[in-house]
Protein backbone atom coordinates (compact mmCIF):
# COMPACT_ATOMS: atom_id res chain seq x y z
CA UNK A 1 -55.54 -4.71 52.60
CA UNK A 2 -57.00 -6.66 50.11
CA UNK A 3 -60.70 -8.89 50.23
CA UNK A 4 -61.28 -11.37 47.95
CA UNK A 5 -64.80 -10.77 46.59
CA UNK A 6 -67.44 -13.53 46.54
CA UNK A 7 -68.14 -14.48 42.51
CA UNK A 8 -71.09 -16.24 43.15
CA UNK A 9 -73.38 -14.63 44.93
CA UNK A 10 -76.58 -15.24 43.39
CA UNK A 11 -75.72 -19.33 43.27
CA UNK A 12 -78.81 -20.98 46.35
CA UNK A 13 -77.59 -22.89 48.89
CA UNK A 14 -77.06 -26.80 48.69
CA UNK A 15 -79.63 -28.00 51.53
CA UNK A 16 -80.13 -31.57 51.02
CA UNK A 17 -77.77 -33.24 49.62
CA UNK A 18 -77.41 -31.35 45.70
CA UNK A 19 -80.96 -29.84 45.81
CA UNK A 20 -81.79 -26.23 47.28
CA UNK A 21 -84.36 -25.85 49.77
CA UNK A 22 -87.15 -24.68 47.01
CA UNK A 23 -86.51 -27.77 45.23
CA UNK A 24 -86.37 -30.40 47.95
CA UNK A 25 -90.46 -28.60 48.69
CA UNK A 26 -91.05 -28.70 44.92
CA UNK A 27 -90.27 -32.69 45.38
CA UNK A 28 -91.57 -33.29 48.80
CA UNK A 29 -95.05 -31.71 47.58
CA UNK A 30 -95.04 -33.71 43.99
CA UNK A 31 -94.30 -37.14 45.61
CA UNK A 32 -96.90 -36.52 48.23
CA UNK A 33 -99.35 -35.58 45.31
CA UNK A 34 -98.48 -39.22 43.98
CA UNK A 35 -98.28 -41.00 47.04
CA UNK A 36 -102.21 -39.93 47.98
CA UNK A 37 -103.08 -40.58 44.48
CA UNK A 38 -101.48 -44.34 44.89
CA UNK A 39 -103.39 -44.66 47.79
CA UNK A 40 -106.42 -43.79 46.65
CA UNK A 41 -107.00 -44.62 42.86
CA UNK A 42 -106.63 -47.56 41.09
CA UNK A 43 -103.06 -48.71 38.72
CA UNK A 44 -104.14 -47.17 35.26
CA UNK A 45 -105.87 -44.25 36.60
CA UNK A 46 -102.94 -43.51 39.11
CA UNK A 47 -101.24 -43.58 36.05
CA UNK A 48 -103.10 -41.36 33.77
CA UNK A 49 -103.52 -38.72 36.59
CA UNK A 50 -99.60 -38.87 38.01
CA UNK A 51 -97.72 -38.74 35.34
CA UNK A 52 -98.71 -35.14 34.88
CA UNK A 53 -98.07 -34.16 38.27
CA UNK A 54 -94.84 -35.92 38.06
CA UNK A 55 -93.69 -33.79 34.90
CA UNK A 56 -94.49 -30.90 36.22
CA UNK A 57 -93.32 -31.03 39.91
CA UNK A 58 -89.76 -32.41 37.60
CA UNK A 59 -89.77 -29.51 35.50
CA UNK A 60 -90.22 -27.31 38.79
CA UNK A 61 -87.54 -28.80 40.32
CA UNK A 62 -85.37 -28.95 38.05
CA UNK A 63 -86.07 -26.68 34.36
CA UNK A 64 -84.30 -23.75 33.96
CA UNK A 65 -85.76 -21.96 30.71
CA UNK A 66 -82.56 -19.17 29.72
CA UNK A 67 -81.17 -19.51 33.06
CA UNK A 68 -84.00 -18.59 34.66
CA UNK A 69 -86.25 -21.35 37.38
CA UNK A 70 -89.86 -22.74 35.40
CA UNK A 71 -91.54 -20.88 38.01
CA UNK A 72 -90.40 -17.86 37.19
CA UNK A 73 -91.58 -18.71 33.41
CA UNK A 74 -94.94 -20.00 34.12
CA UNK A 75 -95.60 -16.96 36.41
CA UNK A 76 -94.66 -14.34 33.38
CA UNK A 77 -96.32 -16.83 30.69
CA UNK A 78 -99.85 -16.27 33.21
CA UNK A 79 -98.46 -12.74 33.76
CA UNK A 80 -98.64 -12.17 29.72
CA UNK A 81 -102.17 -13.93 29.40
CA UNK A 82 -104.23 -12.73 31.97
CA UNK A 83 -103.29 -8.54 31.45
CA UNK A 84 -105.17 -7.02 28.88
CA UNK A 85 -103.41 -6.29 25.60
CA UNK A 86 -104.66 -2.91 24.23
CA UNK A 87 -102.59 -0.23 25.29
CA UNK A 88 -103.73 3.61 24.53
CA UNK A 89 -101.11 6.53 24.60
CA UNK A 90 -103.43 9.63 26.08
CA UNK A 91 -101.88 12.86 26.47
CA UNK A 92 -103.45 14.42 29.98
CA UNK A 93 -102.87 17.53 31.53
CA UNK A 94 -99.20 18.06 30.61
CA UNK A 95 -98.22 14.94 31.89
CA UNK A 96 -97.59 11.46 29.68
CA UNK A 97 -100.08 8.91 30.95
CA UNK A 98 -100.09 5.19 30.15
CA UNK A 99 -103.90 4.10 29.78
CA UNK A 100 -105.61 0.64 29.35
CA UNK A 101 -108.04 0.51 27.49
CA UNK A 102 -111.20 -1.87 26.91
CA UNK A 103 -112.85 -2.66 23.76
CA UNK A 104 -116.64 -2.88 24.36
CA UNK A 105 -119.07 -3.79 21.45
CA UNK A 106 -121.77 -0.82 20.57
CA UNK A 107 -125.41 -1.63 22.22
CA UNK A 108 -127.90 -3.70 20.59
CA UNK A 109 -131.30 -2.07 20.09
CA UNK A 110 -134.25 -3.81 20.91
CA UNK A 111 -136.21 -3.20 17.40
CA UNK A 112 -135.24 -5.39 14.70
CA UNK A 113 -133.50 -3.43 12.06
CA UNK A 114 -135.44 -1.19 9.36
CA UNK A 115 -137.77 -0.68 12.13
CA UNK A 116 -137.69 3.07 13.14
């Protein structure tokens, strides 16, 4: 017998209407972000302070940056910025270890210098 094997099986499933569920919560949370900042500021600040949130709960949504969702971007772009940087390659009892390593500055004496 033969199966016919599913193609697409990494595609999300169509929840409301053409959006997945992520992005119908993505849009239900940005437009509620507006809505309490229409209620509670005035026009040109609304303005000032929703557009933002507007872009961003769009790109959300909707972005896709080499096929991959903007959330997944902005969590390796946060990812990349808040790891330290300076990798060591130490050599420890036979076995290959990965370190990271710190760089602190030397400590300051208290006598001015000259002074001994």
């Amino acid at each position: 017998m033969r199966y016919k094997v599913p193609q697409n099986i990494d595609m999300q499933d169509r929840i409301v209407g053409p959006l997945t569920l992520i992005q119908f919560m993505y849009l239900l949370i940005g437009g509620a972000i507006c809505y309490a900042l229409f209620q509670i500021l005035s026009l040109p600040i609304f303005v000032i302070l929703a557009l933002p949130v507007a872009i961003f709960t769009l790109a959300l949504a909707f972005f896709k940056i080499q096929d991959q969702p903007f959330s997944k971007f902005i969590g390796a772009a946060l990812g990349y910025f808040l790891k330290p940087k300076n990798l060591v390659w130490r050599k420890k009892d036979g076995s290959a270890q990965n370190q990271t390593t710190q760089v602190t500055p030397p400590p300051q004496s208290s006598q001015p210098p000259g002074m001994v």
